[in-house]
PDB file of N, CA and C in Angstrom:
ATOM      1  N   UNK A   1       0.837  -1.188   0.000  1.00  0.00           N
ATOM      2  CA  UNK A   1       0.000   0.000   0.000  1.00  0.00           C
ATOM      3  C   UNK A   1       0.882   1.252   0.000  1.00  0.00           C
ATOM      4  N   UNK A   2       0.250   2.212  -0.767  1.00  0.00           N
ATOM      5  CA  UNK A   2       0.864   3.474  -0.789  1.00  0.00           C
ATOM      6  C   UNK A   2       0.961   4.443   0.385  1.00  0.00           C
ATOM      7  N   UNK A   3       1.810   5.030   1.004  1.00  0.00           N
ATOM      8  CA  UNK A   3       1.215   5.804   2.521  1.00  0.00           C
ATOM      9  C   UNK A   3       1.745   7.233   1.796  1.00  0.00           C
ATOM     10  N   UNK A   4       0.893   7.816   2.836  1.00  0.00           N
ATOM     11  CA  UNK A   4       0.941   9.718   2.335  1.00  0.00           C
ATOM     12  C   UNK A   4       1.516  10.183   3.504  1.00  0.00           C
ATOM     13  N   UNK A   5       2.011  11.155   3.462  1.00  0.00           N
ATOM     14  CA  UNK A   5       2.121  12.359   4.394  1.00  0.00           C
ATOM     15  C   UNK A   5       0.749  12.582   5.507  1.00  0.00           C
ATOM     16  N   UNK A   6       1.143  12.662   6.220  1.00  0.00           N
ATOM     17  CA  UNK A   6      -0.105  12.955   7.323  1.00  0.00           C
ATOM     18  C   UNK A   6      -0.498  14.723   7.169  1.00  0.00           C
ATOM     19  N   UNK A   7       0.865  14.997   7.145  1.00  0.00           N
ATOM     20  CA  UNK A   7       0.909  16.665   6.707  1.00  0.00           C
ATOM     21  C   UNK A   7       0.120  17.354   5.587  1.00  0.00           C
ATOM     22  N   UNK A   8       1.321  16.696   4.083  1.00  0.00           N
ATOM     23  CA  UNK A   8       0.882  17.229   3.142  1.00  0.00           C
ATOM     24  C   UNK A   8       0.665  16.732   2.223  1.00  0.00           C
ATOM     25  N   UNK A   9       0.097  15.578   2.485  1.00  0.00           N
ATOM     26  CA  UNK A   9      -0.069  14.580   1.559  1.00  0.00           C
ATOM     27  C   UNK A   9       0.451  13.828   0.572  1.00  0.00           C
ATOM     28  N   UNK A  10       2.077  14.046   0.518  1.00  0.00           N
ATOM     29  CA  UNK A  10       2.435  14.077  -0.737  1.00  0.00           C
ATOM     30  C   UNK A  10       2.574  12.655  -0.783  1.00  0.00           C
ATOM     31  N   UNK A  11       2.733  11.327  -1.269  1.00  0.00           N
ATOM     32  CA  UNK A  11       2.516   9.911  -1.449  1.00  0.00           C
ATOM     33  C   UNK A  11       4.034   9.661  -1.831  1.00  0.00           C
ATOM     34  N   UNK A  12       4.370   7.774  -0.948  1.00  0.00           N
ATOM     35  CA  UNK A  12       5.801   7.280  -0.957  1.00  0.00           C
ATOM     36  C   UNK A  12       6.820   7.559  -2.261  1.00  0.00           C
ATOM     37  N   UNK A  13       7.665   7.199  -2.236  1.00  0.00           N
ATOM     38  CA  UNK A  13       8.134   6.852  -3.695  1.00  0.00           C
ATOM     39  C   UNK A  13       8.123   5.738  -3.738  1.00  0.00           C
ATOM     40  N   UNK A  14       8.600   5.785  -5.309  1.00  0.00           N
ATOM     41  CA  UNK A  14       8.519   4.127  -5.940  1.00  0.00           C
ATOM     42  C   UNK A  14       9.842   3.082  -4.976  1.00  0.00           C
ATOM     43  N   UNK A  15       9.908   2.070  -4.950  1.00  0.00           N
ATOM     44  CA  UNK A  15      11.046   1.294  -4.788  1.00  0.00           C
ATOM     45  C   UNK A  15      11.848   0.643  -5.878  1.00  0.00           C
ATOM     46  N   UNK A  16      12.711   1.609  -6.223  1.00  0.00           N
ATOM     47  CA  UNK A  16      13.696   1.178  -7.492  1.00  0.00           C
ATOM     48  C   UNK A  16      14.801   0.612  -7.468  1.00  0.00           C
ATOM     49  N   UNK A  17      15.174   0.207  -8.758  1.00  0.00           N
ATOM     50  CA  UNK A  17      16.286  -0.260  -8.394  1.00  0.00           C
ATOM     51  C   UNK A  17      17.357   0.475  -9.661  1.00  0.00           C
ATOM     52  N   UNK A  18      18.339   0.898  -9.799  1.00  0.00           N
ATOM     53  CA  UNK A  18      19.357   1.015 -10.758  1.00  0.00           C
ATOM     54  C   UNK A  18      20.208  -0.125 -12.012  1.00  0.00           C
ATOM     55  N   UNK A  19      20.017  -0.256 -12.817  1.00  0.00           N
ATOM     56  CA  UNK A  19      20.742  -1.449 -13.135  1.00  0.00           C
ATOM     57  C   UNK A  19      22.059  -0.415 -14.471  1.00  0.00           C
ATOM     58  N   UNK A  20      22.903  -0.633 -14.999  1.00  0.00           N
ATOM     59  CA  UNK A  20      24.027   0.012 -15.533  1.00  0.00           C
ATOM     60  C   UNK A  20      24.300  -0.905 -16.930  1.00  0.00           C
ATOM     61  N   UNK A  21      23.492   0.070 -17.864  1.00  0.00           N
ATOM     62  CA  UNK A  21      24.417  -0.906 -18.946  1.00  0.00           C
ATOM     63  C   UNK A  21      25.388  -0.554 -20.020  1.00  0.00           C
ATOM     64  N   UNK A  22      26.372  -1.644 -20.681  1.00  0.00           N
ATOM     65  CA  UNK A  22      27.214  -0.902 -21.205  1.00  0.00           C
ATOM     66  C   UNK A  22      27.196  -1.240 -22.491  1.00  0.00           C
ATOM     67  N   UNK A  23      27.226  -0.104 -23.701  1.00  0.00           N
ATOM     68  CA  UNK A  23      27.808   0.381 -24.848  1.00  0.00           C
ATOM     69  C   UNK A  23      25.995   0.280 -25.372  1.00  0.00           C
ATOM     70  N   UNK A  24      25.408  -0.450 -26.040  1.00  0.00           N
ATOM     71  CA  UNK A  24      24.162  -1.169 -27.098  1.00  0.00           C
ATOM     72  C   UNK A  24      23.691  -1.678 -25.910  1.00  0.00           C
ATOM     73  N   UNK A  25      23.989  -1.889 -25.102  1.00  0.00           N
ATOM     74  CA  UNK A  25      23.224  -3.470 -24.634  1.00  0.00           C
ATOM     75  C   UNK A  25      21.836  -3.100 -24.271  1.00  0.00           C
ATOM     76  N   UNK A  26      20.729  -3.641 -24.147  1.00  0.00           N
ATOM     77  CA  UNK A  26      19.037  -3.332 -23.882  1.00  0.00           C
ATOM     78  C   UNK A  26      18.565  -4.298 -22.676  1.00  0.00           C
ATOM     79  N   UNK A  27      18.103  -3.574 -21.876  1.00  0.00           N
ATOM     80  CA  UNK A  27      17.114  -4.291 -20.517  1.00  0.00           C
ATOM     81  C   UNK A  27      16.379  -5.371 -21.230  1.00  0.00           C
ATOM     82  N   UNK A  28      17.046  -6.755 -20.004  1.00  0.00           N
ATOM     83  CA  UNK A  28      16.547  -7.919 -20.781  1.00  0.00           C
ATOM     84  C   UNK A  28      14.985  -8.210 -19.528  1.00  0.00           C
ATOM     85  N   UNK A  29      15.028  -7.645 -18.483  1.00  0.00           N
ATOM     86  CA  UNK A  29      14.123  -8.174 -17.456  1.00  0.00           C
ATOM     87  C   UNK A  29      12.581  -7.779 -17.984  1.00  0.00           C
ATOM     88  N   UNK A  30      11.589  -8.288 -16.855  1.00  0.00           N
ATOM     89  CA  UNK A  30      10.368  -8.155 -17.247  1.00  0.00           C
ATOM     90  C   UNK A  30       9.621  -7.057 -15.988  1.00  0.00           C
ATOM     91  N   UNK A  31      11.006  -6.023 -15.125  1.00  0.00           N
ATOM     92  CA  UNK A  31      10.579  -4.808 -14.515  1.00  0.00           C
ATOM     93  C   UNK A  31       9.809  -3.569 -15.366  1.00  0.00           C
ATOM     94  N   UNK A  32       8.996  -2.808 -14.785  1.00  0.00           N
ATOM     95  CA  UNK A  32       8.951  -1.438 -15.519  1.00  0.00           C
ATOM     96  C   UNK A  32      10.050  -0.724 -15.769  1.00  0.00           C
ATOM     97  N   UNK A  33      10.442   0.156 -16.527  1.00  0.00           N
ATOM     98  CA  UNK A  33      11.402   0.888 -16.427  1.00  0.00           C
ATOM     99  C   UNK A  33      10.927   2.473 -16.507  1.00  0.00           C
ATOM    100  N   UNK A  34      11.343   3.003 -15.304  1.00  0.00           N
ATOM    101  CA  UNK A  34      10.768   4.314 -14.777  1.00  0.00           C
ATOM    102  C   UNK A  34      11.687   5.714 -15.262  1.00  0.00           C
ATOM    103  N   UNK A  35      12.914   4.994 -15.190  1.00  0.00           N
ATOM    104  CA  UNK A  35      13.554   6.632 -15.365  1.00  0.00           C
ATOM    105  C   UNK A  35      14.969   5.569 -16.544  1.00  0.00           C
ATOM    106  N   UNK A  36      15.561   6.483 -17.400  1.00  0.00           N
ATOM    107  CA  UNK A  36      16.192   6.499 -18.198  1.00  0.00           C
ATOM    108  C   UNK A  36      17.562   7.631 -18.249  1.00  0.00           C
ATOM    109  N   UNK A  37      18.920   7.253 -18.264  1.00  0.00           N
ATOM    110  CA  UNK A  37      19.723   8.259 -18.346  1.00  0.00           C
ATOM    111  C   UNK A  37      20.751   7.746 -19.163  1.00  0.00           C
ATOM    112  N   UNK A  38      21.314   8.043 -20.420  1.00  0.00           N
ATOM    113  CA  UNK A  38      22.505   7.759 -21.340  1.00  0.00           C
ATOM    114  C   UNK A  38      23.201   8.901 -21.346  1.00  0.00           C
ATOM    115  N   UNK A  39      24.499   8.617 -21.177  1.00  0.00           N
ATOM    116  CA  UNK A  39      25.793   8.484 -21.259  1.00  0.00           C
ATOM    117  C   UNK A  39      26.686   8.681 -22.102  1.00  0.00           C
ATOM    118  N   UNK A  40      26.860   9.581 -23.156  1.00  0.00           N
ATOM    119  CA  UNK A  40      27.548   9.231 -24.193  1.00  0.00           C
ATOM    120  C   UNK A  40      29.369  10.350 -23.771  1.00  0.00           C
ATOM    121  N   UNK A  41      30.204   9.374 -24.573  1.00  0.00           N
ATOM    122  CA  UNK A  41      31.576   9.694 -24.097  1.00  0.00           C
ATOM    123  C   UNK A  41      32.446   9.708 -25.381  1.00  0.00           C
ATOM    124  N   UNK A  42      32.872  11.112 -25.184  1.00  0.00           N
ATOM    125  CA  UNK A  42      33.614  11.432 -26.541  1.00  0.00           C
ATOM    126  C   UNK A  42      34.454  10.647 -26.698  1.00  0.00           C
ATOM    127  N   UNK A  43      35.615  10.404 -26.130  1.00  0.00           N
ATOM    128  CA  UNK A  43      36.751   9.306 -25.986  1.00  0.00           C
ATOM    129  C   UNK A  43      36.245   8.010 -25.962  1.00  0.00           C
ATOM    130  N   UNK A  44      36.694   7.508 -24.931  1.00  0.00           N
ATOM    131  CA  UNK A  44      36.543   5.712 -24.035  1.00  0.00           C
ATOM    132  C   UNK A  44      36.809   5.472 -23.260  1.00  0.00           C
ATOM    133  N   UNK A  45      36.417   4.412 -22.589  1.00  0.00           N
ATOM    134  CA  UNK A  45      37.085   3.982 -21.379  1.00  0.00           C
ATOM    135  C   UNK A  45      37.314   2.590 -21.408  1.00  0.00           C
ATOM    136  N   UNK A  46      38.180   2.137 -20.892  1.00  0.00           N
ATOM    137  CA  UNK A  46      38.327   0.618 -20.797  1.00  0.00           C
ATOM    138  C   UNK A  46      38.112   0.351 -19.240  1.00  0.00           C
ATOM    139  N   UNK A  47      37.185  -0.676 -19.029  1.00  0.00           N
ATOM    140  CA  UNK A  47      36.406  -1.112 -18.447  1.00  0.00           C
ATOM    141  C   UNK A  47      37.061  -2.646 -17.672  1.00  0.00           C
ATOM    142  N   UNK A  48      37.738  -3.135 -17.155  1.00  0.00           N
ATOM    143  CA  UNK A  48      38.713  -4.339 -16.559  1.00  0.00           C
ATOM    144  C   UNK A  48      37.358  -5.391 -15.389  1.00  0.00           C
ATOM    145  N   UNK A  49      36.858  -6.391 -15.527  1.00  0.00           N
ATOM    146  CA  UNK A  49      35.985  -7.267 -14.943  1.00  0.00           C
ATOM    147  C   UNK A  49      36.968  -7.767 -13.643  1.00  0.00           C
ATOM    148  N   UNK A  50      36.528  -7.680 -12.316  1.00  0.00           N
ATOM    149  CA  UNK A  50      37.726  -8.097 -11.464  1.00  0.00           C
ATOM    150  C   UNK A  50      37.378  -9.373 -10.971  1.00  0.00           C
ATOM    151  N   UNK A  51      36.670 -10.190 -11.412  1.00  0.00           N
ATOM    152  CA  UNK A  51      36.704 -11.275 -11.649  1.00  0.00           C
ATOM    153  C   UNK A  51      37.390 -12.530 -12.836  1.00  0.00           C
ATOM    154  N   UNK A  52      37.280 -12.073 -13.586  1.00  0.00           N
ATOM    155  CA  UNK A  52      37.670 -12.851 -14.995  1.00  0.00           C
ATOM    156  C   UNK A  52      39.009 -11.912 -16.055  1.00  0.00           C
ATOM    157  N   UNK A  53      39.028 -10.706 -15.603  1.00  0.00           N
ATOM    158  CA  UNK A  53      40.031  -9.757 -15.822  1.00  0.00           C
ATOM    159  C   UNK A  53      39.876  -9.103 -17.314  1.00  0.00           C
ATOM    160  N   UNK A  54      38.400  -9.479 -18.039  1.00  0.00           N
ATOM    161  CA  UNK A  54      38.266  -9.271 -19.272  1.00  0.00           C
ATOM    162  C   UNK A  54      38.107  -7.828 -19.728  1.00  0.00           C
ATOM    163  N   UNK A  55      38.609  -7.584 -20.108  1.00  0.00           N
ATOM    164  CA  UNK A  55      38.459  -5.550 -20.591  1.00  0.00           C
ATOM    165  C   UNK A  55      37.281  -5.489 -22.271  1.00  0.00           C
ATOM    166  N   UNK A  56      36.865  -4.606 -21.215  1.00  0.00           N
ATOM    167  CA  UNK A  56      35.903  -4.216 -22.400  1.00  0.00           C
ATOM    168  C   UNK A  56      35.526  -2.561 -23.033  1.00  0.00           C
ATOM    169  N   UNK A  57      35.830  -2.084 -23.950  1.00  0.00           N
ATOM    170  CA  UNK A  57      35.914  -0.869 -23.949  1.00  0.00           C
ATOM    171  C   UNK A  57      34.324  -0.251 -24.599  1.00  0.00           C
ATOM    172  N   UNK A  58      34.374   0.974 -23.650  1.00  0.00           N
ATOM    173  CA  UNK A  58      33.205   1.847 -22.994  1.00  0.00           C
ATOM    174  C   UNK A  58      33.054   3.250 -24.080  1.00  0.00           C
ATOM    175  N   UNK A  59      31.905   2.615 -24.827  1.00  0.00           N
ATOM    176  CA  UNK A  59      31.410   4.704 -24.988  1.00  0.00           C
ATOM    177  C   UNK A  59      30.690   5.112 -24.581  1.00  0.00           C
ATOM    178  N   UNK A  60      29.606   4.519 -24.000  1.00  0.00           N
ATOM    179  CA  UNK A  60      27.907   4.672 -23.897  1.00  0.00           C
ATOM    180  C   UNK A  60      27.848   3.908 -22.251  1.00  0.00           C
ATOM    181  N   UNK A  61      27.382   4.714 -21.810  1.00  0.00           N
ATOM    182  CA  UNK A  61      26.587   4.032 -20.641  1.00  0.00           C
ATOM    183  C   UNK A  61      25.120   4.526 -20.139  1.00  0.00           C
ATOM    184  N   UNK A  62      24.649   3.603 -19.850  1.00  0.00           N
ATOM    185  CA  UNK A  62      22.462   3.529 -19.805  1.00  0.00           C
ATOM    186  C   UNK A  62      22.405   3.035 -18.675  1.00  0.00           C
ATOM    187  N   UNK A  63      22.109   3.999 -17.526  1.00  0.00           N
ATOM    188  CA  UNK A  63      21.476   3.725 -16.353  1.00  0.00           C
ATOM    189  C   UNK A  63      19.751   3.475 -16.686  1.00  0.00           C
ATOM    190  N   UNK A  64      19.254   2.713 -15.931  1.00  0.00           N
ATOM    191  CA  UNK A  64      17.800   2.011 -16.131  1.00  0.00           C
ATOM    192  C   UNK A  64      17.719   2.345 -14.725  1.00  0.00           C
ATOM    193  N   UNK A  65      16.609   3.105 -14.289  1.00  0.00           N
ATOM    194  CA  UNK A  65      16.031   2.765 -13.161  1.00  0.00           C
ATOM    195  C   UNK A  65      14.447   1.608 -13.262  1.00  0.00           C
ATOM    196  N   UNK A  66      14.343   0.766 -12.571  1.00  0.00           N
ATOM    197  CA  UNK A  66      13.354   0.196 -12.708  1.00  0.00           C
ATOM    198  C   UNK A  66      12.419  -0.432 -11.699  1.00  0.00           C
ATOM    199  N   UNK A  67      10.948  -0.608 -11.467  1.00  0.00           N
ATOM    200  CA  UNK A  67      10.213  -1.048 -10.536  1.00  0.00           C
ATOM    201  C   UNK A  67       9.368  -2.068 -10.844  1.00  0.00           C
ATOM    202  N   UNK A  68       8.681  -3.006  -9.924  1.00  0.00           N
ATOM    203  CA  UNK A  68       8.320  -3.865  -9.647  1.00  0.00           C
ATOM    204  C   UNK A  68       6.922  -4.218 -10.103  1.00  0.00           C
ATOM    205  N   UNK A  69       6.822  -2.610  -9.887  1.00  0.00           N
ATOM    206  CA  UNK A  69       5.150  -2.248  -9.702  1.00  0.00           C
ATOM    207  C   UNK A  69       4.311  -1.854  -9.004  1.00  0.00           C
ATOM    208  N   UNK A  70       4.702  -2.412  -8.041  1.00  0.00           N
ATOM    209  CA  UNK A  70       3.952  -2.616  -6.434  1.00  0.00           C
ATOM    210  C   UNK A  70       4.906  -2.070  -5.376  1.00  0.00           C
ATOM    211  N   UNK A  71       5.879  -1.833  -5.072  1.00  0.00           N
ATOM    212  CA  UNK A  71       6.995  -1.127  -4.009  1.00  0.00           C
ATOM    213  C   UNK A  71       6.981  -0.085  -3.838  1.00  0.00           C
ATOM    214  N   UNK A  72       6.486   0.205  -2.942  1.00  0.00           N
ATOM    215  CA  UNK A  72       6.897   1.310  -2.530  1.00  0.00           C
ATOM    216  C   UNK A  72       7.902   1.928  -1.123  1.00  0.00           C
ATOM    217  N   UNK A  73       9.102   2.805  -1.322  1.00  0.00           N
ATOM    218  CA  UNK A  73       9.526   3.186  -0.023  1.00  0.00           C
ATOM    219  C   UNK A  73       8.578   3.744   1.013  1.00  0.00           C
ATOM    220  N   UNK A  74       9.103   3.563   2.235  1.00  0.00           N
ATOM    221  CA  UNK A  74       8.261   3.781   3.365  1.00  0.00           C
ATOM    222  C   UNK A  74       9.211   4.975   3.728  1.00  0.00           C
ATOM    223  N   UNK A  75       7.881   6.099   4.328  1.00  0.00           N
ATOM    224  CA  UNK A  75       7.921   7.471   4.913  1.00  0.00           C
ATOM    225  C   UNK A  75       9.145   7.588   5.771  1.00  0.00           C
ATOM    226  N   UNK A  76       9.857   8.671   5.190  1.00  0.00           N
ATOM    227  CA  UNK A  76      11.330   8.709   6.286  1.00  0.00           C
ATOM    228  C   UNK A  76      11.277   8.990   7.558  1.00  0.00           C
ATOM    229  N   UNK A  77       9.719   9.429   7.991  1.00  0.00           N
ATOM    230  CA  UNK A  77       9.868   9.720   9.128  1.00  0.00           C
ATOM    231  C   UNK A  77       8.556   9.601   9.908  1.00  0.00           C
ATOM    232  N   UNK A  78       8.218   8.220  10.156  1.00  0.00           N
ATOM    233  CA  UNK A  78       7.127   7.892  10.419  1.00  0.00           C
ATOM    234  C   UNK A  78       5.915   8.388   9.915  1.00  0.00           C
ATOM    235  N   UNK A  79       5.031   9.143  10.027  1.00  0.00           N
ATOM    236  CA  UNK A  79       3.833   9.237   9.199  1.00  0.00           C
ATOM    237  C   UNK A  79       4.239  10.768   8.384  1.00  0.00           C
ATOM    238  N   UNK A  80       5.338  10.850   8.139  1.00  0.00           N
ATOM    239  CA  UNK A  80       5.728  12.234   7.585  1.00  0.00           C
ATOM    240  C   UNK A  80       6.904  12.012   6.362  1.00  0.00           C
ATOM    241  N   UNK A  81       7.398  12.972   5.978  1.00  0.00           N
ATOM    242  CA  UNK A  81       7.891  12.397   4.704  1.00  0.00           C
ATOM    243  C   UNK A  81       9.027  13.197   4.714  1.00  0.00           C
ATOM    244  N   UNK A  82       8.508  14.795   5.926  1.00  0.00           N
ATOM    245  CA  UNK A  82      10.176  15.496   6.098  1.00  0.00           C
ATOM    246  C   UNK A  82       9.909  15.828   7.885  1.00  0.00           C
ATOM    247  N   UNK A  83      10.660  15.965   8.481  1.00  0.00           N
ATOM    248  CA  UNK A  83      10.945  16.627   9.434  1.00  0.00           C
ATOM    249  C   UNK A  83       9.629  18.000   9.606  1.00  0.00           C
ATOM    250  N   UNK A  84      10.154  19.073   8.572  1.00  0.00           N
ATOM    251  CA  UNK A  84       9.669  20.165   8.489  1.00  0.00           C
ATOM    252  C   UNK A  84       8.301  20.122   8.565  1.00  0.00           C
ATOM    253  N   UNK A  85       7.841  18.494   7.861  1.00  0.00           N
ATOM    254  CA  UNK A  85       5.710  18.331   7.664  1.00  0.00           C
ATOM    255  C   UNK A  85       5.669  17.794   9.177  1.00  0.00           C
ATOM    256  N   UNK A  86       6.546  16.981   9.767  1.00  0.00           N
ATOM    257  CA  UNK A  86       6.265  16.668  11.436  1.00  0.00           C
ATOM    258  C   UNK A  86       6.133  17.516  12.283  1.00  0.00           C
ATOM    259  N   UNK A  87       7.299  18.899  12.300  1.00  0.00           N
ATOM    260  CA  UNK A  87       6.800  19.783  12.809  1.00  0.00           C
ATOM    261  C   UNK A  87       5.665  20.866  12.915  1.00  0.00           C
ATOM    262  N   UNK A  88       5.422  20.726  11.456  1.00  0.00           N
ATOM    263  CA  UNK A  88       4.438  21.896  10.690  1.00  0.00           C
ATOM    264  C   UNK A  88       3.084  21.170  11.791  1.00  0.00           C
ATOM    265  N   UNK A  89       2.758  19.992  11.517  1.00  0.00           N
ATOM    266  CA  UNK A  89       1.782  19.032  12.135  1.00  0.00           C
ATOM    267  C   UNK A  89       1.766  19.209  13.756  1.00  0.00           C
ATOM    268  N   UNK A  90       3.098  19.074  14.696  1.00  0.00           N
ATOM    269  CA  UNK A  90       3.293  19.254  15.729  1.00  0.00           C
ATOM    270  C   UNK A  90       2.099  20.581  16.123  1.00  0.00           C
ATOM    271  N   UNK A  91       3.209  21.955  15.733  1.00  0.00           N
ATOM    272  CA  UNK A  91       2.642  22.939  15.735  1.00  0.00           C
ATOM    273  C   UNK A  91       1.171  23.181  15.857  1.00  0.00           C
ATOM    274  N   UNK A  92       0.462  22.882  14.387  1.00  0.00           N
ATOM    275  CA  UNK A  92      -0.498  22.999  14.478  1.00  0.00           C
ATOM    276  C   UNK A  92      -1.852  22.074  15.082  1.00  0.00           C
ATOM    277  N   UNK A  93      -1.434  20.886  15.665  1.00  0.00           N
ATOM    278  CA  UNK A  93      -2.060  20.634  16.795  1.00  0.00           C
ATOM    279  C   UNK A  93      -2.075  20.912  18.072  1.00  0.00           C
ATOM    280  N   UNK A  94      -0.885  21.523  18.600  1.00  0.00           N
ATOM    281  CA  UNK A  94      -0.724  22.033  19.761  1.00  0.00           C
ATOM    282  C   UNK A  94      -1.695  23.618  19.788  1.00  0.00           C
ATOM    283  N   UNK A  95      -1.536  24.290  18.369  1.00  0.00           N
ATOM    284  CA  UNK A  95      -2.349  25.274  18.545  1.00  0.00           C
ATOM    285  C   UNK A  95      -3.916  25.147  18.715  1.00  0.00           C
ATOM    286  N   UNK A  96      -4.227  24.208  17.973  1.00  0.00           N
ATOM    287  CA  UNK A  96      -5.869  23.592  18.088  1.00  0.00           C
ATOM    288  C   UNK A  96      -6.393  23.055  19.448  1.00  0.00           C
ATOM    289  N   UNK A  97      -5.399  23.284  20.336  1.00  0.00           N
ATOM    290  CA  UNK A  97      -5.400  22.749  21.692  1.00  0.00           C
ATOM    291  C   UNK A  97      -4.988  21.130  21.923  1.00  0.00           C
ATOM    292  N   UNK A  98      -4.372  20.379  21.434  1.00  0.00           N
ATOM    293  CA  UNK A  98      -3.955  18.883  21.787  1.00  0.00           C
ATOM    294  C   UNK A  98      -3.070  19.160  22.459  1.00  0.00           C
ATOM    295  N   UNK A  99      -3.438  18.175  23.391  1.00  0.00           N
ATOM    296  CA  UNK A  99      -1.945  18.230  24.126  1.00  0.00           C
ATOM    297  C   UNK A  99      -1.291  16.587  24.778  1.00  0.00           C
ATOM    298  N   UNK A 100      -0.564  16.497  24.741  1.00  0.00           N
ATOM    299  CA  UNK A 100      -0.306  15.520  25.229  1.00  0.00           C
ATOM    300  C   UNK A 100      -0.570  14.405  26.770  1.00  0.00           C
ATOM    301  N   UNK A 101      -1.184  13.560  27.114  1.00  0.00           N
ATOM    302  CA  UNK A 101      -1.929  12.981  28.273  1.00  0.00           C
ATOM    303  C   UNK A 101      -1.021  11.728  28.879  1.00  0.00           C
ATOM    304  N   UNK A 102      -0.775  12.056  30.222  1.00  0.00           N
ATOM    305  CA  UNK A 102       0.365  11.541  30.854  1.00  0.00           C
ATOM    306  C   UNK A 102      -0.775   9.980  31.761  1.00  0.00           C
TER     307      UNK A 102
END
């Protein structure tokens, strides 16, 4: 479920993930893909695998952000989303008369 701001309503974000690809290559998964950013590089770069030690040289790189569908991050700050909407909220219940009961 999606949660809002108690404050100001504003609703979670998505839960994404980043994936990095290099030169051509195209998102093989079956995620949404939400946000898009390419890369292009006048020169090159050579690229060294530190596993297998294979070099691969770099012009293009394609960040994919992508989601699930259904994820969402949870409120950074309990039913609030900044500090500033917890206080704003504080405030203005204390002015409406709430007060706290011991």
């Amino acid at each position: 479920m999606r949660e809002t701001c108690a404050n100001c309503g504003k609703k979670a974000a998505k839960d994404t993930d980043m994936i990095r690809l290099l030169n051509d290559e195209e998102y093989q998964g079956n995620l949404q893909i939400v946000r898009k950013k390419v890369q292009m590089s006048e020169g090159y770069h050579v690229r060294t695998d530190l596993v297998t030690g294979e070099q691969t040289t770099v012009t293009k790189i394609t960040d994919v952000w992508v989601w699930d569908g259904e994820s969402y991050e949870p409120l950074r700050y309990g039913y609030f989303c900044t500090l500033r909407c917890a206080q704003s909220f504080a405030n203005g219940a204390y002015a409406a008369g709430f007060r706290k009961v011991e």
